[in-house]
Every structure is written in structure tokens, then in C-alpha cells.
PDB file of N, CA and C in Angstrom:
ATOM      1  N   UNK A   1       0.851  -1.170   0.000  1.00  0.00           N
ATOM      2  CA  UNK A   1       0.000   0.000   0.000  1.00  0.00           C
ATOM      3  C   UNK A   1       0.900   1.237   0.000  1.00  0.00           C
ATOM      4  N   UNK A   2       0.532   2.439  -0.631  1.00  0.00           N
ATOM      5  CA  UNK A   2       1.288   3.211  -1.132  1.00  0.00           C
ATOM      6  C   UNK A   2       1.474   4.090   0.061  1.00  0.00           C
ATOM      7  N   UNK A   3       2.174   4.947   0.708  1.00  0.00           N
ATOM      8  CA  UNK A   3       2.191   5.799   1.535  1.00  0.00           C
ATOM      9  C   UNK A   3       0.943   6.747   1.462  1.00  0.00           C
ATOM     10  N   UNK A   4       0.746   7.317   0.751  1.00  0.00           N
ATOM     11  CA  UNK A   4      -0.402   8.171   0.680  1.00  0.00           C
ATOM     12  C   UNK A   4      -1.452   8.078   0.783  1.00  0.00           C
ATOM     13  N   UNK A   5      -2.236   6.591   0.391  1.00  0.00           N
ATOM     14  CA  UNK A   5      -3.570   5.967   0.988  1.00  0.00           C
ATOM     15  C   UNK A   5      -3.107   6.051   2.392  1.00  0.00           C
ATOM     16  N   UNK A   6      -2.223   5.291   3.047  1.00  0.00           N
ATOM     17  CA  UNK A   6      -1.991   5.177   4.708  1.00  0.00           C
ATOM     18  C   UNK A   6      -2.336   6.502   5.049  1.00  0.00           C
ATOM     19  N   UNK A   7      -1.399   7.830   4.631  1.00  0.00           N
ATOM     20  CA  UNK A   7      -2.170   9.388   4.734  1.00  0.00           C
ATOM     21  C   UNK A   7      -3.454   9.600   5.042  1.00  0.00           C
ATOM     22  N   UNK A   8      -3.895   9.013   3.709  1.00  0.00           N
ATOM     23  CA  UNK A   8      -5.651   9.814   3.113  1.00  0.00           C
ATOM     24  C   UNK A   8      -6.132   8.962   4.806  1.00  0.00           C
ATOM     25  N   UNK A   9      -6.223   8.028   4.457  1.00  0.00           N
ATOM     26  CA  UNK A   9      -6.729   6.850   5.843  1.00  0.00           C
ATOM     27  C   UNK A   9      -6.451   7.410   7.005  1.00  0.00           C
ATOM     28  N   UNK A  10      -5.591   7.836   7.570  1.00  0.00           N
ATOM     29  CA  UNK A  10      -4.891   8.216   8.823  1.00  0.00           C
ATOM     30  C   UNK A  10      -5.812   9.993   9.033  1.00  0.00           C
ATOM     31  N   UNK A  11      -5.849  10.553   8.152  1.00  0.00           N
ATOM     32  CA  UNK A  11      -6.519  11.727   8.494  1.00  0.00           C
ATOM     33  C   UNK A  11      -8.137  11.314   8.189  1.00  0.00           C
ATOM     34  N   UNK A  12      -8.228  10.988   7.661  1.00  0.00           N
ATOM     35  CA  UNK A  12     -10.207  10.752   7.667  1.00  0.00           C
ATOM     36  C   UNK A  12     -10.637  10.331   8.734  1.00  0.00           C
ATOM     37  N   UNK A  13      -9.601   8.934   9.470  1.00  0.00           N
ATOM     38  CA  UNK A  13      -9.522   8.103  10.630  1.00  0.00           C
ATOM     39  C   UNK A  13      -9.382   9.561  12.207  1.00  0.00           C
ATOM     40  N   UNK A  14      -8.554  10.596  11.623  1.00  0.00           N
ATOM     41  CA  UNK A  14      -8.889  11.924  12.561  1.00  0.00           C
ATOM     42  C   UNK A  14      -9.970  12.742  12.828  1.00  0.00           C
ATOM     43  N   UNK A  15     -10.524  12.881  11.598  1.00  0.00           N
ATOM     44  CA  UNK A  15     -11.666  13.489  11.216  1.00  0.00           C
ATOM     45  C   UNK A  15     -12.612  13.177  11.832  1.00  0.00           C
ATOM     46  N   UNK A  16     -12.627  12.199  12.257  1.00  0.00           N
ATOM     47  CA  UNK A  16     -14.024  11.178  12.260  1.00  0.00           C
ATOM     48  C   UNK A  16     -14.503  11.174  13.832  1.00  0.00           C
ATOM     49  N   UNK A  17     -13.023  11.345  14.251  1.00  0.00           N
ATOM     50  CA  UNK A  17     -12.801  10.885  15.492  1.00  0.00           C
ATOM     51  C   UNK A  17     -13.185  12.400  16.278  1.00  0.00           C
ATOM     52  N   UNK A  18     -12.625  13.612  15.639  1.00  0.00           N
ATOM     53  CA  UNK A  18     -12.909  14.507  16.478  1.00  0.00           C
ATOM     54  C   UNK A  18     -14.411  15.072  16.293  1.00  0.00           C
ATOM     55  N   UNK A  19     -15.287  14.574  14.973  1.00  0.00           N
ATOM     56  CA  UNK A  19     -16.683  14.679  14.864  1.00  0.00           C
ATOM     57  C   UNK A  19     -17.298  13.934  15.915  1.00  0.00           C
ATOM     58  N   UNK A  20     -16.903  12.844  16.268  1.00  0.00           N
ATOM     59  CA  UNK A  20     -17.721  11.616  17.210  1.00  0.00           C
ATOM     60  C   UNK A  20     -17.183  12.251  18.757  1.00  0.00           C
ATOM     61  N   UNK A  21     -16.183  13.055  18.445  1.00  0.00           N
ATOM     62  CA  UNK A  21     -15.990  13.560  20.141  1.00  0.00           C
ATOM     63  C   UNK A  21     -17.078  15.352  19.913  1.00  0.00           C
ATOM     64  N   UNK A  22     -17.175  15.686  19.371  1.00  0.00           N
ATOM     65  CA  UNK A  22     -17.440  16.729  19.638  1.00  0.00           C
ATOM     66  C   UNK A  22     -19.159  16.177  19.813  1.00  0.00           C
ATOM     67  N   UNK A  23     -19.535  15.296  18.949  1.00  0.00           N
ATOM     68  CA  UNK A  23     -21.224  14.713  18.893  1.00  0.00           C
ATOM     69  C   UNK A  23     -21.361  14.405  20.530  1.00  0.00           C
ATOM     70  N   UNK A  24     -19.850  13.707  21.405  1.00  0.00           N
ATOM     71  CA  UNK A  24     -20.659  12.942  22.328  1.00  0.00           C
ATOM     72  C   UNK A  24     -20.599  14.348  23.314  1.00  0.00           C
ATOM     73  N   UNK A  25     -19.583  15.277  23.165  1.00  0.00           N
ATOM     74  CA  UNK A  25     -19.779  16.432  24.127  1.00  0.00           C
ATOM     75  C   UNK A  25     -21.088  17.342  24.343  1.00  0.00           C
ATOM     76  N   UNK A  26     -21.416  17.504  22.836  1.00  0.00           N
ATOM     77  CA  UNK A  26     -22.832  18.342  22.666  1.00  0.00           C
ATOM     78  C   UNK A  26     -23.474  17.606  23.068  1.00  0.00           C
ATOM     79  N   UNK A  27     -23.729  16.175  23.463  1.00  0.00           N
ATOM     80  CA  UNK A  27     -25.000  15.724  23.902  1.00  0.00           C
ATOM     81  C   UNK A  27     -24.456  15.463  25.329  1.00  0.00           C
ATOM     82  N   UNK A  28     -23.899  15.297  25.890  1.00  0.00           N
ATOM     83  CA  UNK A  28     -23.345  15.384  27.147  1.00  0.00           C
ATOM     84  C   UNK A  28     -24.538  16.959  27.888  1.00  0.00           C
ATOM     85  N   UNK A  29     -23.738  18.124  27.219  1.00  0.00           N
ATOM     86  CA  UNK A  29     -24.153  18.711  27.743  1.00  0.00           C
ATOM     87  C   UNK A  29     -25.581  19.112  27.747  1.00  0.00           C
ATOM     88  N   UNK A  30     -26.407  18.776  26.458  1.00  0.00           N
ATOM     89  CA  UNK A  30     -27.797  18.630  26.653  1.00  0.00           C
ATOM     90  C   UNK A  30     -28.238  18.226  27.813  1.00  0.00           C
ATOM     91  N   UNK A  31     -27.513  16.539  27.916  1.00  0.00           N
ATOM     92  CA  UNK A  31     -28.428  16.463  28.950  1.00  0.00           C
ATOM     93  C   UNK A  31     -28.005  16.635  29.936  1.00  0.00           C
ATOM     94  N   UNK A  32     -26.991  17.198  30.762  1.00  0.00           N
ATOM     95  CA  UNK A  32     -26.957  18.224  32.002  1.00  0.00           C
ATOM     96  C   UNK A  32     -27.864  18.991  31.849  1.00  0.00           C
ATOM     97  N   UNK A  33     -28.014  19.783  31.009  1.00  0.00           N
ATOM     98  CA  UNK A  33     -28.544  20.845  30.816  1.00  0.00           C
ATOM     99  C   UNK A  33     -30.280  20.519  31.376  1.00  0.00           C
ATOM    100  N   UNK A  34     -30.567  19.552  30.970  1.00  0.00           N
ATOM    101  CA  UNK A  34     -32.128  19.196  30.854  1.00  0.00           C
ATOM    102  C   UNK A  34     -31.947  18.342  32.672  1.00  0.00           C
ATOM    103  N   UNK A  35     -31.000  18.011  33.075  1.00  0.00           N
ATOM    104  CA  UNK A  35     -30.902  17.620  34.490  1.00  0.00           C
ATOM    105  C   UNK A  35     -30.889  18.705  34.799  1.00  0.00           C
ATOM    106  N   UNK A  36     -30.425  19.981  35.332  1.00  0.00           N
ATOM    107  CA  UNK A  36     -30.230  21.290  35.713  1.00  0.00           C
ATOM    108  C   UNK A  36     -31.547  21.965  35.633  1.00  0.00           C
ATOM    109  N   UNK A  37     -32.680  21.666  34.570  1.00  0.00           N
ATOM    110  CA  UNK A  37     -34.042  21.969  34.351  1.00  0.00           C
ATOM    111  C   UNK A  37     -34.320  21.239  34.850  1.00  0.00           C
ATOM    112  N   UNK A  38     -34.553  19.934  34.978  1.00  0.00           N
ATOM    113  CA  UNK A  38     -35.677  19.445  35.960  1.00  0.00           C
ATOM    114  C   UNK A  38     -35.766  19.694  37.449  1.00  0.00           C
ATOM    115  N   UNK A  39     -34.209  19.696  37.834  1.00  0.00           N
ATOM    116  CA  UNK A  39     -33.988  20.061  39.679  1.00  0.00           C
ATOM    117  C   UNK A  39     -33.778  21.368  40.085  1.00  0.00           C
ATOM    118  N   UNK A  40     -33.875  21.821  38.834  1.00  0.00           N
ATOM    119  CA  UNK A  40     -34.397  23.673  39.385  1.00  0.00           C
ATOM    120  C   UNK A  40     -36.284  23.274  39.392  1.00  0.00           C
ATOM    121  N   UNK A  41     -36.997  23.027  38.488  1.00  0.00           N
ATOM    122  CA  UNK A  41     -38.233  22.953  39.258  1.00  0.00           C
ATOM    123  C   UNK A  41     -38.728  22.146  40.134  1.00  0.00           C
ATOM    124  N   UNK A  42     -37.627  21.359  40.438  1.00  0.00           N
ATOM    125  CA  UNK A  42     -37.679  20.500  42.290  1.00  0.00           C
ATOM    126  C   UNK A  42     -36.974  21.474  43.104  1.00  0.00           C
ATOM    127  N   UNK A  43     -36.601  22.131  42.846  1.00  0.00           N
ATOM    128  CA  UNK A  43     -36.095  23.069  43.656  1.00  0.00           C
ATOM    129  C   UNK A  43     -37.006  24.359  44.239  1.00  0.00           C
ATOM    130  N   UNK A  44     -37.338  24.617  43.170  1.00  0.00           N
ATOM    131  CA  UNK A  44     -38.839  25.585  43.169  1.00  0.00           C
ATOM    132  C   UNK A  44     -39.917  25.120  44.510  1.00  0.00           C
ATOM    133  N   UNK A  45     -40.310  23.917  44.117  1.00  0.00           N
ATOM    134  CA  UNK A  45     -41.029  23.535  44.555  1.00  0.00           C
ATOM    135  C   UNK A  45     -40.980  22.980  46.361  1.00  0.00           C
ATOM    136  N   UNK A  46     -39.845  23.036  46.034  1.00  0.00           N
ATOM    137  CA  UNK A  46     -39.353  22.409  47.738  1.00  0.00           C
ATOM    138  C   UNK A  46     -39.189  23.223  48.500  1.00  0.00           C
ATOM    139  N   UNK A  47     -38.898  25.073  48.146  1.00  0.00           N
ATOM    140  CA  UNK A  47     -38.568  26.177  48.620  1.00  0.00           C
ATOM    141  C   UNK A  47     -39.933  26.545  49.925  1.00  0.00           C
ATOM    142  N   UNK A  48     -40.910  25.777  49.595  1.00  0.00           N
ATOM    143  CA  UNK A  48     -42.140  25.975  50.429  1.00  0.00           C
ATOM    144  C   UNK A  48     -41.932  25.222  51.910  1.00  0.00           C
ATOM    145  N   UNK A  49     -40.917  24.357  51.747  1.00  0.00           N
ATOM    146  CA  UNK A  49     -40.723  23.134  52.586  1.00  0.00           C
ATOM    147  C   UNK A  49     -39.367  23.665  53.371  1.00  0.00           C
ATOM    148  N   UNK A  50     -38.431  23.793  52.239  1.00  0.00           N
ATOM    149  CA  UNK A  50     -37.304  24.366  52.957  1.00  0.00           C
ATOM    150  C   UNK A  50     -36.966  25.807  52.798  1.00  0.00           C
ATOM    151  N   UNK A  51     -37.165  27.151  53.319  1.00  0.00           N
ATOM    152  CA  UNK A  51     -36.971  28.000  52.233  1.00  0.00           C
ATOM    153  C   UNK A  51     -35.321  28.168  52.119  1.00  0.00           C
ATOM    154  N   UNK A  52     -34.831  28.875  51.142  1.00  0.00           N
ATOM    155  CA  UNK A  52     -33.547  29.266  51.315  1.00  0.00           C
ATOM    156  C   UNK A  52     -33.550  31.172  50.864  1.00  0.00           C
ATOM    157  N   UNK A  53     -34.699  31.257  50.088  1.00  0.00           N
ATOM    158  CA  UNK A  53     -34.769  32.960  50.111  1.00  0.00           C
ATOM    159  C   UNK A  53     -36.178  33.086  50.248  1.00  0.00           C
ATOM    160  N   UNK A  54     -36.404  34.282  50.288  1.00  0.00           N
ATOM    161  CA  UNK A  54     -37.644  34.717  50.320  1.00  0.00           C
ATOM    162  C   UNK A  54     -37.928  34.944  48.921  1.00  0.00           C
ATOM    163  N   UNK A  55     -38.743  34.245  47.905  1.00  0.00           N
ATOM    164  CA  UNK A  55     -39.195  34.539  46.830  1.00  0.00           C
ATOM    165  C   UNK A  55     -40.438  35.299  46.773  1.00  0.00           C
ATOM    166  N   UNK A  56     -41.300  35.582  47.337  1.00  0.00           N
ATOM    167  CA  UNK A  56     -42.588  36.123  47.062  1.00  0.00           C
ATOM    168  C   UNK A  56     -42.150  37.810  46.219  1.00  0.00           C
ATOM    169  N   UNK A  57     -41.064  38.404  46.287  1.00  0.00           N
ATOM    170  CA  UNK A  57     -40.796  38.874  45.186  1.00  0.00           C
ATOM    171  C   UNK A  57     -39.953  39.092  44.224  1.00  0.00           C
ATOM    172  N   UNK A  58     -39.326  37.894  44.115  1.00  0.00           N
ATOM    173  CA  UNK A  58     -38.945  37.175  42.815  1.00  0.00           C
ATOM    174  C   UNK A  58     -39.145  36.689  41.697  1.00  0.00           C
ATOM    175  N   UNK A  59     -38.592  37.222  40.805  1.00  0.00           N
ATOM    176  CA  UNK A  59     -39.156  36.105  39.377  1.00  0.00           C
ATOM    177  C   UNK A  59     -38.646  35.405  38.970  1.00  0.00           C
ATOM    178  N   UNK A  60     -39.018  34.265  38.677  1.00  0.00           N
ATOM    179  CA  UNK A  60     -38.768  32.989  37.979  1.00  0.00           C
ATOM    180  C   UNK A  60     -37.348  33.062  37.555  1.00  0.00           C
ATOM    181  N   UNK A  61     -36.633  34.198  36.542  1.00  0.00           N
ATOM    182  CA  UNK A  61     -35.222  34.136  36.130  1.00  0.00           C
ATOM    183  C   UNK A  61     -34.424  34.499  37.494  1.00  0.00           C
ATOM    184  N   UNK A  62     -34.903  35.142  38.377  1.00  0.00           N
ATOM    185  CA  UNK A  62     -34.224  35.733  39.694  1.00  0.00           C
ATOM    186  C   UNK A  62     -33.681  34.516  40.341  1.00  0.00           C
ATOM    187  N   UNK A  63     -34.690  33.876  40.670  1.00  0.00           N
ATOM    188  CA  UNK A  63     -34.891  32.656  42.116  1.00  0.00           C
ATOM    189  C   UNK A  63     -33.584  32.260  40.812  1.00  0.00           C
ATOM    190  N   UNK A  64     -34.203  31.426  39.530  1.00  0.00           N
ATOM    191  CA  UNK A  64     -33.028  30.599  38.859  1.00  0.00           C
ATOM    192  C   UNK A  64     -31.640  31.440  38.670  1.00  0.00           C
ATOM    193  N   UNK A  65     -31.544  32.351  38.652  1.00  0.00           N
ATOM    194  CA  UNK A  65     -29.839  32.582  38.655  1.00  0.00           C
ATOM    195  C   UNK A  65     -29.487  32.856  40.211  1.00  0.00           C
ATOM    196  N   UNK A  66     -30.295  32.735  40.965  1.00  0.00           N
ATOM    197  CA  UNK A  66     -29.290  32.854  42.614  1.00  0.00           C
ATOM    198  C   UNK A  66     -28.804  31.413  42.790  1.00  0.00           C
ATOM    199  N   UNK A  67     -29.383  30.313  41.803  1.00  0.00           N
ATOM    200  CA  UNK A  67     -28.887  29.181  42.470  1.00  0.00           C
ATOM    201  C   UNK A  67     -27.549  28.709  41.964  1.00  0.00           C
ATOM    202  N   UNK A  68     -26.764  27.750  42.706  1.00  0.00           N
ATOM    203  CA  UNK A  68     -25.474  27.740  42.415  1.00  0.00           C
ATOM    204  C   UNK A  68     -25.192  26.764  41.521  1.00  0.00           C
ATOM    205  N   UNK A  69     -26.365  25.848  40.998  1.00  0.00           N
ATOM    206  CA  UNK A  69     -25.787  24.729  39.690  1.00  0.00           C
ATOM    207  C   UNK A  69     -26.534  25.570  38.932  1.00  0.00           C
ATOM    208  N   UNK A  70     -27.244  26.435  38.657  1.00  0.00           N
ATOM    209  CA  UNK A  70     -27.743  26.719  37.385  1.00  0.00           C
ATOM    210  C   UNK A  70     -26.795  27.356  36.486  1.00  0.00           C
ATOM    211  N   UNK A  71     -27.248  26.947  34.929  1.00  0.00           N
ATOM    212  CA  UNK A  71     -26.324  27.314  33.882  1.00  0.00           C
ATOM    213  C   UNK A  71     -27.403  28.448  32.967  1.00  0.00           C
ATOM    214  N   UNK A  72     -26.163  28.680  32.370  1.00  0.00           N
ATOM    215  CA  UNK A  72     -26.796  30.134  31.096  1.00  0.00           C
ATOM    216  C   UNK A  72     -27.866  29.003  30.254  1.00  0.00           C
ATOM    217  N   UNK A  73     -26.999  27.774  29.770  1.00  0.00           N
ATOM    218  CA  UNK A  73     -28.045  27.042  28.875  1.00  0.00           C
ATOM    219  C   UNK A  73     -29.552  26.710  29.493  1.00  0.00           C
ATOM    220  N   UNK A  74     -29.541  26.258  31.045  1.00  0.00           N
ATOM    221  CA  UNK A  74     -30.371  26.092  31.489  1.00  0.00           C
ATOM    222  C   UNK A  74     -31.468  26.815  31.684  1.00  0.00           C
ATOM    223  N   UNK A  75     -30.778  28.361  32.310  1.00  0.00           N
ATOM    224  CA  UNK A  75     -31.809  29.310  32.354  1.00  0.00           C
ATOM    225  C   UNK A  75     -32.009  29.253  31.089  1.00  0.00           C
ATOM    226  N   UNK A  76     -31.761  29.859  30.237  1.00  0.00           N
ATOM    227  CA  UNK A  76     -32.146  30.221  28.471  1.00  0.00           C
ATOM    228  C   UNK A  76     -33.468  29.255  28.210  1.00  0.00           C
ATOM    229  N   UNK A  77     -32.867  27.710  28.635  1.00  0.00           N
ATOM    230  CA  UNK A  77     -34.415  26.396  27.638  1.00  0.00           C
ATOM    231  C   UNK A  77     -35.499  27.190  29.238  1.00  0.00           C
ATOM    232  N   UNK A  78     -35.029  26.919  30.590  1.00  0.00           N
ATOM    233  CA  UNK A  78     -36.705  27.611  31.217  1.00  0.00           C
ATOM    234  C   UNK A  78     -36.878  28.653  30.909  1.00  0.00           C
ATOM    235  N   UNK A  79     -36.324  29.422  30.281  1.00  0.00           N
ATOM    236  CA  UNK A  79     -36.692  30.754  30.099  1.00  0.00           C
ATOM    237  C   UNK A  79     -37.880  30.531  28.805  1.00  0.00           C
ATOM    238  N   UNK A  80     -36.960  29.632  27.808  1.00  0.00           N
ATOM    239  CA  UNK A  80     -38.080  29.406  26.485  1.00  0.00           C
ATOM    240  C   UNK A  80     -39.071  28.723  26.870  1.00  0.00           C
ATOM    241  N   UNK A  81     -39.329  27.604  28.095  1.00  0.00           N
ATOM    242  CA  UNK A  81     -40.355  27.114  28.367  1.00  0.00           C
ATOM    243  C   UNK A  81     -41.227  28.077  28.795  1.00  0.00           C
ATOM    244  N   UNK A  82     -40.874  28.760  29.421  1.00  0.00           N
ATOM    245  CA  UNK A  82     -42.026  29.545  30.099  1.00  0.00           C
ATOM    246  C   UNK A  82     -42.457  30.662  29.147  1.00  0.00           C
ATOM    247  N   UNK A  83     -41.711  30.822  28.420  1.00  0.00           N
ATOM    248  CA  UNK A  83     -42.218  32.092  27.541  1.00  0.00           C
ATOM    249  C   UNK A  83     -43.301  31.259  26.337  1.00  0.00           C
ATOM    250  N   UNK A  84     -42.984  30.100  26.084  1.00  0.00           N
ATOM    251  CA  UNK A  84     -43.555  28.987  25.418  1.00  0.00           C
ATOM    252  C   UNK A  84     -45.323  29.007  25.701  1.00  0.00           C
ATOM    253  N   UNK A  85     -45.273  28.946  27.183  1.00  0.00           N
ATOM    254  CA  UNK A  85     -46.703  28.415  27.787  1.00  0.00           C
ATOM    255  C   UNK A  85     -47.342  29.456  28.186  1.00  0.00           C
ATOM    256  N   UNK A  86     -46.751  30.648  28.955  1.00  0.00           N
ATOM    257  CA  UNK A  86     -47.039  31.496  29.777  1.00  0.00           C
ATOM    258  C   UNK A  86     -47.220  33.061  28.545  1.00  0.00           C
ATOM    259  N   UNK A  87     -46.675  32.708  27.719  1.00  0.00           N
ATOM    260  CA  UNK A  87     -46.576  33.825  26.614  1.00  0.00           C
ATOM    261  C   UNK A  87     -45.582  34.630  27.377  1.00  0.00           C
ATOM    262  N   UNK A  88     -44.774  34.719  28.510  1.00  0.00           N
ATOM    263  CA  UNK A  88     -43.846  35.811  29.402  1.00  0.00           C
ATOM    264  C   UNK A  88     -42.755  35.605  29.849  1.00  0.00           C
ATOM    265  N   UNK A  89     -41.903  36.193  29.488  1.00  0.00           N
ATOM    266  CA  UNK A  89     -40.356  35.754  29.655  1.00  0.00           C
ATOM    267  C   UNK A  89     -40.491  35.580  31.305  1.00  0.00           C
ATOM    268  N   UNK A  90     -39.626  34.879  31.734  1.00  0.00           N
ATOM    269  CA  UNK A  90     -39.717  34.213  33.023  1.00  0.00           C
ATOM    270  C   UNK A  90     -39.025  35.327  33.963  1.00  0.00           C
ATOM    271  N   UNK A  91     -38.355  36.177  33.424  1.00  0.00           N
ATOM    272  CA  UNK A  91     -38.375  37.894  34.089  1.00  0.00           C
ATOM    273  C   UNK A  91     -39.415  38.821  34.583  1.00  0.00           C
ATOM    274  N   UNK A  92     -40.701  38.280  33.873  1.00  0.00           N
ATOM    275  CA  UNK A  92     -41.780  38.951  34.349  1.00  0.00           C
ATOM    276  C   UNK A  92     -42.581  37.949  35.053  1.00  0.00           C
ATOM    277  N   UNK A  93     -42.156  37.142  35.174  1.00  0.00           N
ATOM    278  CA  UNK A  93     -42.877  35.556  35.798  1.00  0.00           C
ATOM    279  C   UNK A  93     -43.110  35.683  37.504  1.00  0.00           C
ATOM    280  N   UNK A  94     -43.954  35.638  38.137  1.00  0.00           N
ATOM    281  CA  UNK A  94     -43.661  35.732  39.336  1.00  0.00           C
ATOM    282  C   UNK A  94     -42.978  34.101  40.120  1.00  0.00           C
ATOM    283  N   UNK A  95     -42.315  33.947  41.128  1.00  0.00           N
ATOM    284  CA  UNK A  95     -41.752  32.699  41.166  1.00  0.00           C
ATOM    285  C   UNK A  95     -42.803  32.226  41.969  1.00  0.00           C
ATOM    286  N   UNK A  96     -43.590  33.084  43.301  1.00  0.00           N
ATOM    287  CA  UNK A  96     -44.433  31.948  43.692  1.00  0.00           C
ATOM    288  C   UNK A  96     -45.567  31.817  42.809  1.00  0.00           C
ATOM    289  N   UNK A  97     -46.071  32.264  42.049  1.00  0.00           N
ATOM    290  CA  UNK A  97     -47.148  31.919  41.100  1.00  0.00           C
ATOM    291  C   UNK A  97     -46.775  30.757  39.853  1.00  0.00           C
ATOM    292  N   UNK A  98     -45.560  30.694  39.541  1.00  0.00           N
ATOM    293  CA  UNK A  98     -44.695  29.214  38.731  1.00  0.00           C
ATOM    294  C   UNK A  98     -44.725  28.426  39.556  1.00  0.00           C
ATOM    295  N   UNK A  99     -44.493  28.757  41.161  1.00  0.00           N
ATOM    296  CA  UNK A  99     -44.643  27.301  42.278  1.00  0.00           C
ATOM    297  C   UNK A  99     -45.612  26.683  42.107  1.00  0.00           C
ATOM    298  N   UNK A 100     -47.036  27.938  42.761  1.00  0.00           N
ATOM    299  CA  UNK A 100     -48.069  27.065  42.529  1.00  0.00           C
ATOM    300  C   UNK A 100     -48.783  26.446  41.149  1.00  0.00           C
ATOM    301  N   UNK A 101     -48.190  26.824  40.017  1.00  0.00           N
ATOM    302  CA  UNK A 101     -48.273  25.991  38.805  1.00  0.00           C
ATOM    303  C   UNK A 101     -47.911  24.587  38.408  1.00  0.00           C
ATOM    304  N   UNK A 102     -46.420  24.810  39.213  1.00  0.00           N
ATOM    305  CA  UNK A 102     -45.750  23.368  39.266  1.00  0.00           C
ATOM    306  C   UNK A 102     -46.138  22.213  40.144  1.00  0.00           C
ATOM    307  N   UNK A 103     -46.837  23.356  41.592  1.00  0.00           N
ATOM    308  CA  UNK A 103     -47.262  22.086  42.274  1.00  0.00           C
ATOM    309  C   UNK A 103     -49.054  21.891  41.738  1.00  0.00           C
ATOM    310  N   UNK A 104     -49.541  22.600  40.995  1.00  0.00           N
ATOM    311  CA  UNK A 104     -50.855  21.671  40.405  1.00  0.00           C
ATOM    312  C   UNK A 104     -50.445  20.747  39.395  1.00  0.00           C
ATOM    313  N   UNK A 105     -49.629  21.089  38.328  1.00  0.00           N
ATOM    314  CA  UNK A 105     -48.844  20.108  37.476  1.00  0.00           C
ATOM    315  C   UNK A 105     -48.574  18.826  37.765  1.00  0.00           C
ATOM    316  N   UNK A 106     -47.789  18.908  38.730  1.00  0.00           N
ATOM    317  CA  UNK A 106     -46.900  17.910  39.438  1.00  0.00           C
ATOM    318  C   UNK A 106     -47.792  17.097  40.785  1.00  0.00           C
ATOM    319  N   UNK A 107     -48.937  17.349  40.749  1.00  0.00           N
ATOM    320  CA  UNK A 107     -49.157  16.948  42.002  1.00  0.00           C
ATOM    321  C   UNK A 107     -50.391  15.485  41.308  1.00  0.00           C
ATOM    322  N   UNK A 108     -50.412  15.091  40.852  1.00  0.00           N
ATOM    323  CA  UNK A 108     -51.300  14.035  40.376  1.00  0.00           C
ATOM    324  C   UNK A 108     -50.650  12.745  39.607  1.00  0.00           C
ATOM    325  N   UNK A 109     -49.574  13.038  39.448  1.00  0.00           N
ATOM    326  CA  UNK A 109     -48.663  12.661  38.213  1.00  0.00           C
ATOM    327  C   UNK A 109     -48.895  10.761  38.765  1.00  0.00           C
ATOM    328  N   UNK A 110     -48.364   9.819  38.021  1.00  0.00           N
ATOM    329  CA  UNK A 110     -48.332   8.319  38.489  1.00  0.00           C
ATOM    330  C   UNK A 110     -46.927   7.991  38.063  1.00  0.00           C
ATOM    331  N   UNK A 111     -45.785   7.891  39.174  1.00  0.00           N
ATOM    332  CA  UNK A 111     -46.666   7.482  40.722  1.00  0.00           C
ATOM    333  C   UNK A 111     -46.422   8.735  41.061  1.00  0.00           C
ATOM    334  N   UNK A 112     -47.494   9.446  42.118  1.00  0.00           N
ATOM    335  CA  UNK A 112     -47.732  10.008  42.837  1.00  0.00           C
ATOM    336  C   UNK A 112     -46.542  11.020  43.375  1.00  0.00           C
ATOM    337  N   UNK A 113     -46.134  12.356  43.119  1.00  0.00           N
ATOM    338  CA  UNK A 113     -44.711  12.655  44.223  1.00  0.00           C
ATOM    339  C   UNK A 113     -45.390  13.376  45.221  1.00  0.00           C
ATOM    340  N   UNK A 114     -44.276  12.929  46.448  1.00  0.00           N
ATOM    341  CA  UNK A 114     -44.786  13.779  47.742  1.00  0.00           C
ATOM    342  C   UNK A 114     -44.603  14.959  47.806  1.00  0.00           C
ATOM    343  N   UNK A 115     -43.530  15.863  46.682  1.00  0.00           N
ATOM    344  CA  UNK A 115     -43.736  16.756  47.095  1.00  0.00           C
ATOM    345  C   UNK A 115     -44.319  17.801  47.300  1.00  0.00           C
ATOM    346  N   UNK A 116     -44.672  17.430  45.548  1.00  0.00           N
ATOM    347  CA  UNK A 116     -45.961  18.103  44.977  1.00  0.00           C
ATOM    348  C   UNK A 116     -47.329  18.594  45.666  1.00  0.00           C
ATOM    349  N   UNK A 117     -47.646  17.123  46.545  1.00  0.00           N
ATOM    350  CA  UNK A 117     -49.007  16.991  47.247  1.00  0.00           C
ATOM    351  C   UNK A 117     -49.228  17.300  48.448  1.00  0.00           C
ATOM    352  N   UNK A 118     -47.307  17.812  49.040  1.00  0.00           N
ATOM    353  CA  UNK A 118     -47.829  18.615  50.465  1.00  0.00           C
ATOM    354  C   UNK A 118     -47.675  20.137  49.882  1.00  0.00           C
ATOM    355  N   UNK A 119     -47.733  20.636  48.909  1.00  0.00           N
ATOM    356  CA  UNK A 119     -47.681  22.047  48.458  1.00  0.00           C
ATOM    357  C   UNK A 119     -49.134  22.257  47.917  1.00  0.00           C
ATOM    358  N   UNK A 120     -49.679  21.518  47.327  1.00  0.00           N
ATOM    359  CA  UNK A 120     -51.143  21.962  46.629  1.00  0.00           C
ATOM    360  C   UNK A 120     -52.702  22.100  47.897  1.00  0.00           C
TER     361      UNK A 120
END
């Protein structure tokens, strides 16, 4: 085999490799990202139980950037969720009025969560 196929081979064989690393990073961080969304609205929701600030005048982007795992990507997708459903960027969102949304949401679900059902 000629030197230069071994070449062509040896760099495509690179190519390939840093596409399949960069594929598994971007999805890596999706789904942090979508973990970071779900336990910010367990977090929300538990604030009734445990508080750690006083939200009653907070909004939704407030409460989520005081916390210490939240990310820019994260806020950004709740930000689009809520602007999604609510028609209102989650800046104008009040946070205990998203609580009690989450805990009617969340409070019927199968199986059943507790946390939901001591908040509603």
C-alpha cells in the first residue's frame, strides 16, 4: 500500500474521530442541561418546605440565577419554556405563582410525588 492511501486513511480516521468527540460532548451537555431543568423545578417547589430565600418577590429568572448549579443554557431552555406556555419571559414571571403551577402540574402525576401533594 502506497504511503499516501496510509495518509488519506490516517486523516479521515482523525476526522471522524474529532466529529464523534465533539457529537458525544454536545449531547453530554444537553443532557446536564435538561438535568439542571428538571432540579431547578424540584427546587422551586421544595422552597415551600425548605426555604432558602424569600421569593414572594422574585421572578422565575431571579430565584433561577441565585442558584449555584444553574447554567446560562439552562436558564435560556426555562426561560423558552415559560415564555412557550405562559406567553412571558420568566423575568416577568412571578416565582411563587410558577410554584403554585408546578405544584398543580406535578401533584397528580403516576406514581404520585410527595412533594408536589404537600404544596397543593
Amino acid at each position: 500500500m502506497p504511503s499516501g492511501d496510509n495518509d488519506l486513511a490516517q486523516s479521515r480516521y482523525t476526522a471522524v474521530a474529532r466529529v464523534l468527540v465533539r457529537v458525544f460532548v454536545l449531547n453530554l451537555s444537553v443532557a446536564l442541561a435538561k438535568i439542571v431543568f428538571g432540579y431547578a423545578s424540584v427546587d422551586l417547589l421544595a422552597e415551600r418546605l425548605q426555604p432558602t430565600v424569600a421569593i414572594d418577590e422574585l421572578s422565575v429568572s431571579a430565584f433561577l440565577r441565585s442558584r449555584p448549579y444553574m447554567t446560562d443554557r439552562a436558564a435560556a431552555a426555562y426561560d423558552g419554556f415559560i415564555t412557550m406556555v405562559w406567553s412571558l419571559p420568566s423575568y416577568l414571571t412571578s416565582a411563587p405563582d410558577y410554584q403554585a403551577f408546578l405544584g398543580h402540574c406535578l401533584a397528580e402525576p403516576t406514581p404520585a410525588f410527595w412533594l408536589a401533594r404537600v404544596l397543593v
